[in-house]
Protein backbone atom coordinates (compact mmCIF):
# COMPACT_ATOMS: atom_id res chain seq x y z
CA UNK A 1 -79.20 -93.90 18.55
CA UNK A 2 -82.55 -94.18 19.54
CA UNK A 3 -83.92 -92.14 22.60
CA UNK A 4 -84.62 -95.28 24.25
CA UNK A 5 -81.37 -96.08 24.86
CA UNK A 6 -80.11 -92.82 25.97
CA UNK A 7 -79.58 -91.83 29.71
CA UNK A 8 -80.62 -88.38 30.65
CA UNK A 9 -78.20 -87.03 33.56
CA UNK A 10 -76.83 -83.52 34.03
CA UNK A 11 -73.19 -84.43 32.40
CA UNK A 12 -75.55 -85.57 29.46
CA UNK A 13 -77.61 -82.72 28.86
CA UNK A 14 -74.10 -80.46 29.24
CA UNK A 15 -72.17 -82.57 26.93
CA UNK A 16 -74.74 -83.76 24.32
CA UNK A 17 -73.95 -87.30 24.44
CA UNK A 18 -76.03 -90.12 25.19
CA UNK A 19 -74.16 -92.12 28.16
CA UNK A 20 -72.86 -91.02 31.02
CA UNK A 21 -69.43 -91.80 30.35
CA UNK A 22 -66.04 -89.90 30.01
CA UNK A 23 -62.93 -91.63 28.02
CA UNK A 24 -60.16 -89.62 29.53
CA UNK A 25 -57.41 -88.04 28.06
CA UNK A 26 -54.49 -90.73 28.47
CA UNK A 27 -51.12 -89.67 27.43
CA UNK A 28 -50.58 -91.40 24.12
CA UNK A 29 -53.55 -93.17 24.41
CA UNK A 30 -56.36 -91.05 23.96
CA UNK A 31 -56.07 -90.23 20.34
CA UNK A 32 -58.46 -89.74 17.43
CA UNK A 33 -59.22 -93.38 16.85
CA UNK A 34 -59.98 -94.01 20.33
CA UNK A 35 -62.05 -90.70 21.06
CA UNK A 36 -63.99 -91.41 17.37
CA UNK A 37 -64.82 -94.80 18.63
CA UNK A 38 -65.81 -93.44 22.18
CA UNK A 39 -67.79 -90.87 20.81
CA UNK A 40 -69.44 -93.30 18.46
CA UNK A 41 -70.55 -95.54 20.77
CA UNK A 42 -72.55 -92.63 22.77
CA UNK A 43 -69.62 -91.48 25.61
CA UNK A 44 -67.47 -88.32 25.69
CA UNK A 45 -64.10 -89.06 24.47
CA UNK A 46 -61.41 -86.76 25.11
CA UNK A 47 -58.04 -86.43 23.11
CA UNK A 48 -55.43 -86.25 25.06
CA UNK A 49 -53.20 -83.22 24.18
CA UNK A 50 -50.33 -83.54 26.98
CA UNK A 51 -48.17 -85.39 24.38
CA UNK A 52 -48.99 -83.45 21.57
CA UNK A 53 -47.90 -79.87 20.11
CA UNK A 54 -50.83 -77.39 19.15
CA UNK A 55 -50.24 -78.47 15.76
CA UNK A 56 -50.53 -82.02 16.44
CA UNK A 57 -54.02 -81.50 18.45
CA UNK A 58 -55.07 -78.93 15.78
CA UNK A 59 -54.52 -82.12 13.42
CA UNK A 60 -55.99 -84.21 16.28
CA UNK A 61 -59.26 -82.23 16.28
CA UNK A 62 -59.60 -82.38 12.60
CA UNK A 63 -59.30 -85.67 12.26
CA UNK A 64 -61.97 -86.69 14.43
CA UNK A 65 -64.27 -84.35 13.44
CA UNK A 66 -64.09 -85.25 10.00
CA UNK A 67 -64.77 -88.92 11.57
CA UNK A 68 -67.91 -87.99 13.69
CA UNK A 69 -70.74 -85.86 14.32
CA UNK A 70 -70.92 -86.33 17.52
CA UNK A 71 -69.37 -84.45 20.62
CA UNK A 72 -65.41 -84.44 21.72
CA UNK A 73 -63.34 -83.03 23.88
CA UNK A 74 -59.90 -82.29 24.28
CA UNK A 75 -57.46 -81.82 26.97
CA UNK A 76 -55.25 -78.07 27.15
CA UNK A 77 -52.74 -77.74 29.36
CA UNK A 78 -49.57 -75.74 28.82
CA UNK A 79 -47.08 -78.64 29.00
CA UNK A 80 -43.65 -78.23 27.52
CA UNK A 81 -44.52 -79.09 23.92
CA UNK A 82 -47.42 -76.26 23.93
CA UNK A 83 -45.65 -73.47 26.25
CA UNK A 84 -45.22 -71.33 23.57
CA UNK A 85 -49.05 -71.72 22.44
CA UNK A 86 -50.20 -71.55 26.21
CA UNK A 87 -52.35 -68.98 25.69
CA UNK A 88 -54.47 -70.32 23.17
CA UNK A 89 -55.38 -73.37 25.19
């Protein structure tokens, strides 16, 4: 994307991307097509790893990254599926 295009604001310098935007983590939304898309087009998009196992947002992860250069984020909260990963998160 050209620099032209870009907006320069404080979540944008932190995050690397070039709009101001966040795609949040939504349940079983927010997976790797949706954040590679989001990220594509410039925003932040966030995987949502509430519904997932650590496997299954390990494989998340992957995916998307091999998808896009750009920047991602996920979601880590100990929920049920993850308790007995909690501590990597």
């Amino acid at each position: 994307m050209s620099t032209s295009n870009r907006i320069s604001t404080p979540l944008t310098t932190l995050t690397g991307v070039d709009h101001p935007i966040v795609q949040t983590g939504m349940g079983w939304v927010a997976g790797p097509k949706l954040v590679t898309a989001t990220a594509q087009a410039g925003a932040l998009g966030i995987l949502a790893s509430a519904t997932m196992t650590l496997e299954q947002l390990e494989k998340a992860i992957v995916e998307v990254k091999s998808r896009t250069e750009r920047p991602l984020a996920s979601t880590c909260a100990p929920t049920p599926l993850m308790r007995p990963h909690a501590r990597n998160c």
